[in-house]
N, C-alpha and C. Protein backbone atom coordinates (compact mmCIF):
# COMPACT_ATOMS: atom_id res chain seq x y z
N UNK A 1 1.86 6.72 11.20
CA UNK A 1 2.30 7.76 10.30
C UNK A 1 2.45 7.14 8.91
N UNK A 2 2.20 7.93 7.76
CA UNK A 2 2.07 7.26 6.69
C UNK A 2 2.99 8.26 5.70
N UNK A 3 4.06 8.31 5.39
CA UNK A 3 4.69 8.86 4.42
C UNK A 3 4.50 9.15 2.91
N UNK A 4 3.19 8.34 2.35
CA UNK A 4 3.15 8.84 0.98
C UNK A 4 2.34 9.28 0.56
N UNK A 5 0.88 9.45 1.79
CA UNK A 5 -0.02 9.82 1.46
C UNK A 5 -1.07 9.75 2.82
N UNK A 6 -2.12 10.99 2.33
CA UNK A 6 -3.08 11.07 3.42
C UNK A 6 -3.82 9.50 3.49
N UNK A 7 -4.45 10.12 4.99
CA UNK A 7 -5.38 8.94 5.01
C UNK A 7 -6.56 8.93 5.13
N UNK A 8 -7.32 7.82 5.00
CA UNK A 8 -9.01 8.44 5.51
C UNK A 8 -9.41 7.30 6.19
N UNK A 9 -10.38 8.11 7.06
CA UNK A 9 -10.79 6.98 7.96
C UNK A 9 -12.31 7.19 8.18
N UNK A 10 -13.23 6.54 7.96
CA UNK A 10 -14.42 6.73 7.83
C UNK A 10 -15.10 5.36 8.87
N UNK A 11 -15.96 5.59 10.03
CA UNK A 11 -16.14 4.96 10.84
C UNK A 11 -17.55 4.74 10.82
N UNK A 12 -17.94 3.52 10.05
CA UNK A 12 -19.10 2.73 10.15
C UNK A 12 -20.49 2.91 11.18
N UNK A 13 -19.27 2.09 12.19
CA UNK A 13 -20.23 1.66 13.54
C UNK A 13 -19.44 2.23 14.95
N UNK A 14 -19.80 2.51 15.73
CA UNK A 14 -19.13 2.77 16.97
C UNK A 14 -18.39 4.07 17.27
N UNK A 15 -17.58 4.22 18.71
CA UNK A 15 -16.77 5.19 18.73
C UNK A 15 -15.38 5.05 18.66
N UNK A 16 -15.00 6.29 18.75
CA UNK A 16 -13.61 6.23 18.52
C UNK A 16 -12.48 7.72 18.89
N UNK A 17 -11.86 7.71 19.63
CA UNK A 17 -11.23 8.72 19.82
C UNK A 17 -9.56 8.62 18.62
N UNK A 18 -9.76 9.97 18.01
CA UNK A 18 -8.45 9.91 17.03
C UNK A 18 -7.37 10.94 17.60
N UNK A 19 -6.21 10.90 18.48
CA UNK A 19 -5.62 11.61 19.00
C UNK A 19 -4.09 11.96 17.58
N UNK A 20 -3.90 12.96 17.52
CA UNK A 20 -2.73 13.37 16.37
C UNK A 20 -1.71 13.98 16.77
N UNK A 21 -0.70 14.16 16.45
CA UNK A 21 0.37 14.62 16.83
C UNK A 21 0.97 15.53 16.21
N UNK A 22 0.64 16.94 16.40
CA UNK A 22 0.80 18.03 15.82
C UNK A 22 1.86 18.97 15.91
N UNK A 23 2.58 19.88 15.03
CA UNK A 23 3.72 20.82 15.42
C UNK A 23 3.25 21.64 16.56
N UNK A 24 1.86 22.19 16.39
CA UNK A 24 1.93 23.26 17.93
C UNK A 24 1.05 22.55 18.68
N UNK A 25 1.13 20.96 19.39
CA UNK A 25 0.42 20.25 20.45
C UNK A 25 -0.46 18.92 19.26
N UNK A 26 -0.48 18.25 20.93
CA UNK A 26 -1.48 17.04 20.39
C UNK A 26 -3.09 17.98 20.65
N UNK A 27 -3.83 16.90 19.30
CA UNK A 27 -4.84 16.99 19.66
C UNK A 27 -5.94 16.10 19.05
N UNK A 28 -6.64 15.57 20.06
CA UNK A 28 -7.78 14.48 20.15
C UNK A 28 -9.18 15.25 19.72
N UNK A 29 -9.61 14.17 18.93
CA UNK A 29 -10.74 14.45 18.22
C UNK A 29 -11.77 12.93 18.20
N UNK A 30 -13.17 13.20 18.86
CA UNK A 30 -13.82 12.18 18.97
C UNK A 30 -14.36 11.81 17.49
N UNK A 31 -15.20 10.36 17.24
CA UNK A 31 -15.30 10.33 15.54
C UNK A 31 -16.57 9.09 16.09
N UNK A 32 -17.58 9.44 15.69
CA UNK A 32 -18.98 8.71 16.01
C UNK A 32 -19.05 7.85 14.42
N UNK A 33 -20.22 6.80 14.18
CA UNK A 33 -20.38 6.48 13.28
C UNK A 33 -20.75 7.55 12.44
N UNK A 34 -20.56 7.53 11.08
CA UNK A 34 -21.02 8.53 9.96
C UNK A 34 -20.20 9.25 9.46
N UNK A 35 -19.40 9.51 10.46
CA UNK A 35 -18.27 10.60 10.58
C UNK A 35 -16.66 10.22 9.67
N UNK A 36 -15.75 10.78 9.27
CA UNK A 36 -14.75 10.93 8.22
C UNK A 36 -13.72 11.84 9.19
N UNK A 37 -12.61 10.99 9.13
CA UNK A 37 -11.34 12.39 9.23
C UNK A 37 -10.69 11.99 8.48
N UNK A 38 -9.60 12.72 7.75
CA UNK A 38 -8.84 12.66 7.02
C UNK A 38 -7.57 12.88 7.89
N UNK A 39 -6.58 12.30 7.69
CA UNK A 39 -4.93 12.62 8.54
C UNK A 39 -4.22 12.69 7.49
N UNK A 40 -3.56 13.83 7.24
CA UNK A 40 -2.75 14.33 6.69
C UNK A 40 -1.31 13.53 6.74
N UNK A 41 -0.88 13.39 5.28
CA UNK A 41 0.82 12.53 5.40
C UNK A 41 1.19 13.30 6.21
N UNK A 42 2.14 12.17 6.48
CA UNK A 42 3.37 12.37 8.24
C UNK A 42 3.00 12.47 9.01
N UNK A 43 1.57 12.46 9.34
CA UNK A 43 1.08 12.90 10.99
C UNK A 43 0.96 11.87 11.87
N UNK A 44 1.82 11.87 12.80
CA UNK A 44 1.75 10.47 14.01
C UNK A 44 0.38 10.43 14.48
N UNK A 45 -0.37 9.42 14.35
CA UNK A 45 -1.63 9.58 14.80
C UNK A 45 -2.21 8.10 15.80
N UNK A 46 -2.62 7.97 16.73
CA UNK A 46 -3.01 6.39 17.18
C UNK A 46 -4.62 6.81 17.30
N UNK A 47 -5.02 5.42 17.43
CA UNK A 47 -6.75 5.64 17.52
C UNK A 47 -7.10 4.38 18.52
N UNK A 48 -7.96 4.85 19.48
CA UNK A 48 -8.88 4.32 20.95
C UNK A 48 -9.76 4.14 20.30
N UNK A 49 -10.51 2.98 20.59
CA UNK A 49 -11.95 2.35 20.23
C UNK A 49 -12.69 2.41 21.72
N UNK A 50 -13.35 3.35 21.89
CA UNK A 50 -14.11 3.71 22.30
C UNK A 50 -15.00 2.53 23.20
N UNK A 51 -15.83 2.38 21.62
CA UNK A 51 -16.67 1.48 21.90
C UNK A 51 -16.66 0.35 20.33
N UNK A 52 -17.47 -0.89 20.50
CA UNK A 52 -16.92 -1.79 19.63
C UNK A 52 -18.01 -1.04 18.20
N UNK A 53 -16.86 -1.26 17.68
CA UNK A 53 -17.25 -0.97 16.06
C UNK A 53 -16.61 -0.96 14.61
N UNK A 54 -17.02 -0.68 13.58
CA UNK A 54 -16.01 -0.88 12.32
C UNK A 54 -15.76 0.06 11.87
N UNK A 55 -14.57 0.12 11.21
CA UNK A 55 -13.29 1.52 10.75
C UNK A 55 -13.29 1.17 9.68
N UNK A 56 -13.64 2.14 8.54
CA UNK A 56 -12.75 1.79 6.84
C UNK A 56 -11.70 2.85 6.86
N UNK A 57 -10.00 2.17 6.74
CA UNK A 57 -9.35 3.49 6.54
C UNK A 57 -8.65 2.64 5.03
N UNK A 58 -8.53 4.09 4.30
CA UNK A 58 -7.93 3.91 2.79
C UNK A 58 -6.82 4.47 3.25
N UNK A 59 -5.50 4.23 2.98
CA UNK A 59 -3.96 4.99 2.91
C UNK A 59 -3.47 4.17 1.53
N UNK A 60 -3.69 5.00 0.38
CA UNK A 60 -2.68 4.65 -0.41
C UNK A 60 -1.26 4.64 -0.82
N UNK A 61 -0.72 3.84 -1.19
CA UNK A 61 0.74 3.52 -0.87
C UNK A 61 1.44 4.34 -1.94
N UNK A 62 2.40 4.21 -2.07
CA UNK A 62 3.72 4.96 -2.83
C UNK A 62 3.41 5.14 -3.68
N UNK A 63 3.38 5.78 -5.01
CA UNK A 63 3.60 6.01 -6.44
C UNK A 63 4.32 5.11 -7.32
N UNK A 64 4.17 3.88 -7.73
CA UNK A 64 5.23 3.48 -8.44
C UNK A 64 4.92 3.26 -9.73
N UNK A 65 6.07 3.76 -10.37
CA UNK A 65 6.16 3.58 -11.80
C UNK A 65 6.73 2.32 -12.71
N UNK A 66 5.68 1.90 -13.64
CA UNK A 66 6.09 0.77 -14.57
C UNK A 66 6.23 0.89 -15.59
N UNK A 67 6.84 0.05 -16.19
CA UNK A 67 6.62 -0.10 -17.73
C UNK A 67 5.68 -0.59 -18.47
N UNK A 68 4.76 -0.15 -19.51
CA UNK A 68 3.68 -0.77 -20.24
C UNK A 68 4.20 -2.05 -19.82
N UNK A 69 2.93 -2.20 -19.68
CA UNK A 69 2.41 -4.20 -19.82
C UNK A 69 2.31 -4.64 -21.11
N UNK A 70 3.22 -5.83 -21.03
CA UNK A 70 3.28 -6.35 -22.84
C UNK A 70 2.12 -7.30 -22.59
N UNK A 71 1.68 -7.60 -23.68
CA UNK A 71 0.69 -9.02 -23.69
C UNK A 71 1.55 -10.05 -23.60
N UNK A 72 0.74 -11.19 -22.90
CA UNK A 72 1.09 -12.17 -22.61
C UNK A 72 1.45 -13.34 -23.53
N UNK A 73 0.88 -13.17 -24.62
CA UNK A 73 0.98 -13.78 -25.76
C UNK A 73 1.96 -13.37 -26.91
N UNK A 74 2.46 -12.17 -26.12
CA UNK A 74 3.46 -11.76 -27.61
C UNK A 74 4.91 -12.28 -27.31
N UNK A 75 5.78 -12.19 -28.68
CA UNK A 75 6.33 -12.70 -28.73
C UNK A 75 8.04 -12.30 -27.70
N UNK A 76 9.08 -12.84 -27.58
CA UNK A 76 9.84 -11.91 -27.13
C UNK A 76 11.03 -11.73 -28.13
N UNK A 77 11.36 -10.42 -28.15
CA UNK A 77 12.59 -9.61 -29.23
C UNK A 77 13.76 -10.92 -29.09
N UNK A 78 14.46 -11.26 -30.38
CA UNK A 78 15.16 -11.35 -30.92
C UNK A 78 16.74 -11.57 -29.33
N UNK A 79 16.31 -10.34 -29.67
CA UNK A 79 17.63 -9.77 -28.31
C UNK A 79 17.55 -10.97 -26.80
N UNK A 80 16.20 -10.98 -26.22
CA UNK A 80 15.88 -11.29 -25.38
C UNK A 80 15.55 -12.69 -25.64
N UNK A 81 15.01 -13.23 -26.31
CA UNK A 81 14.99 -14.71 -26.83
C UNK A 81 16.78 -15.35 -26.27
N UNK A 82 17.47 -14.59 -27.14
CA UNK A 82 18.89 -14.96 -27.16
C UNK A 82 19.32 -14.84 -25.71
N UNK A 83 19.17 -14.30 -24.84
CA UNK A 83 19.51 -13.98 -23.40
C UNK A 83 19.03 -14.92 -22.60
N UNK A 84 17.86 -15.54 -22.93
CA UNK A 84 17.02 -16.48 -22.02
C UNK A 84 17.76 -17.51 -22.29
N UNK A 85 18.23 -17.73 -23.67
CA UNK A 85 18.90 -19.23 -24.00
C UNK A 85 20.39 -19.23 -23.38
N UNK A 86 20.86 -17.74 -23.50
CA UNK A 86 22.52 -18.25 -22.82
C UNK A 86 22.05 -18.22 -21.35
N UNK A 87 21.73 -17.69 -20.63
CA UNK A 87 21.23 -17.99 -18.97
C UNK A 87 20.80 -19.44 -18.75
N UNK A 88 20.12 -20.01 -20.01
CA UNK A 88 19.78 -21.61 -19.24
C UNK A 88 21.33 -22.11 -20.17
N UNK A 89 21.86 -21.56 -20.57
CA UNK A 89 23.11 -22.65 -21.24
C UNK A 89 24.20 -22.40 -19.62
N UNK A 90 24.40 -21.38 -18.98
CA UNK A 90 24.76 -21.37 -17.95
C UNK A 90 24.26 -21.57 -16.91
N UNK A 91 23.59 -22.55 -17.13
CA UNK A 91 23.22 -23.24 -15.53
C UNK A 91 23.69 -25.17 -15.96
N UNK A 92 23.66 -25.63 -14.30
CA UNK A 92 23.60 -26.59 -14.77
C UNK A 92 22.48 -27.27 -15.53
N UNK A 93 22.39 -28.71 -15.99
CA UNK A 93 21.26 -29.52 -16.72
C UNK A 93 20.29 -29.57 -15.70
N UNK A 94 20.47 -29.57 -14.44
CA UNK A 94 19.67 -30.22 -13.40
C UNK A 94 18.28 -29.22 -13.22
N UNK A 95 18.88 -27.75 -13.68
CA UNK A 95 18.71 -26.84 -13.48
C UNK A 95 17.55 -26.29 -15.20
N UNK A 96 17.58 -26.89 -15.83
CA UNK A 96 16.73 -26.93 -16.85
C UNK A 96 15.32 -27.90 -16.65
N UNK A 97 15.36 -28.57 -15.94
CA UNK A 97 14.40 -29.70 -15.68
C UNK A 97 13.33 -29.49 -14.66
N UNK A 98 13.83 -28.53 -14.33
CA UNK A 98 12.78 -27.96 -13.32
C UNK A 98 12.27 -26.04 -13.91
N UNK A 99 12.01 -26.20 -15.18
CA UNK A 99 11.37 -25.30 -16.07
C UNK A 99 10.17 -25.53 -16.88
């Protein structure tokens, strides 16, 4: 089951039985090479290999949000310069030497 997002499963080579777990009953669905199912978020789903073969499944993960990426080369604010220096003034010396 995947909570943040559908999934896809697109099957190369071989067989495969995709059984799901549905509000009104389970239900199994065979998936030959060529073939695509998609499983819908939240759906308990397990999958039987049939026979030997290869599976691409994509499930993309959570949404997460960042903050612009600064360049690596720029400089840091004033503010934050000053913060880095009292954090290493509160540590011990031992503790600067391995920076």
């Amino acid at each position: 089951m995947h909570p943040d997002a559908d999934e896809l499963l697109f099957l190369l080579s071989g067989r495969i039985r995709l059984r799901l777990e549905l509000v009104d009953g389970d239900r199994e669905v065979e998936v030959v090479a060529g073939q695509a199912v998609v499983v819908l978020r939240g759906t308990w789903h397990q999958i039987y290999g049939d026979e030997p073969g290869q599976l691409l499944n994509v499930t993309p993960g959570p949404v997460v949000r960042r903050a612009p990426a600064r360049s690596l080369d720029a400089e840091p604010s004033p503010r934050a310069a000053q913060q880095i220096l009292n954090d290493r003034a509160d540590r011990p010396e031992s503790d600067h030497l391995s920076q």
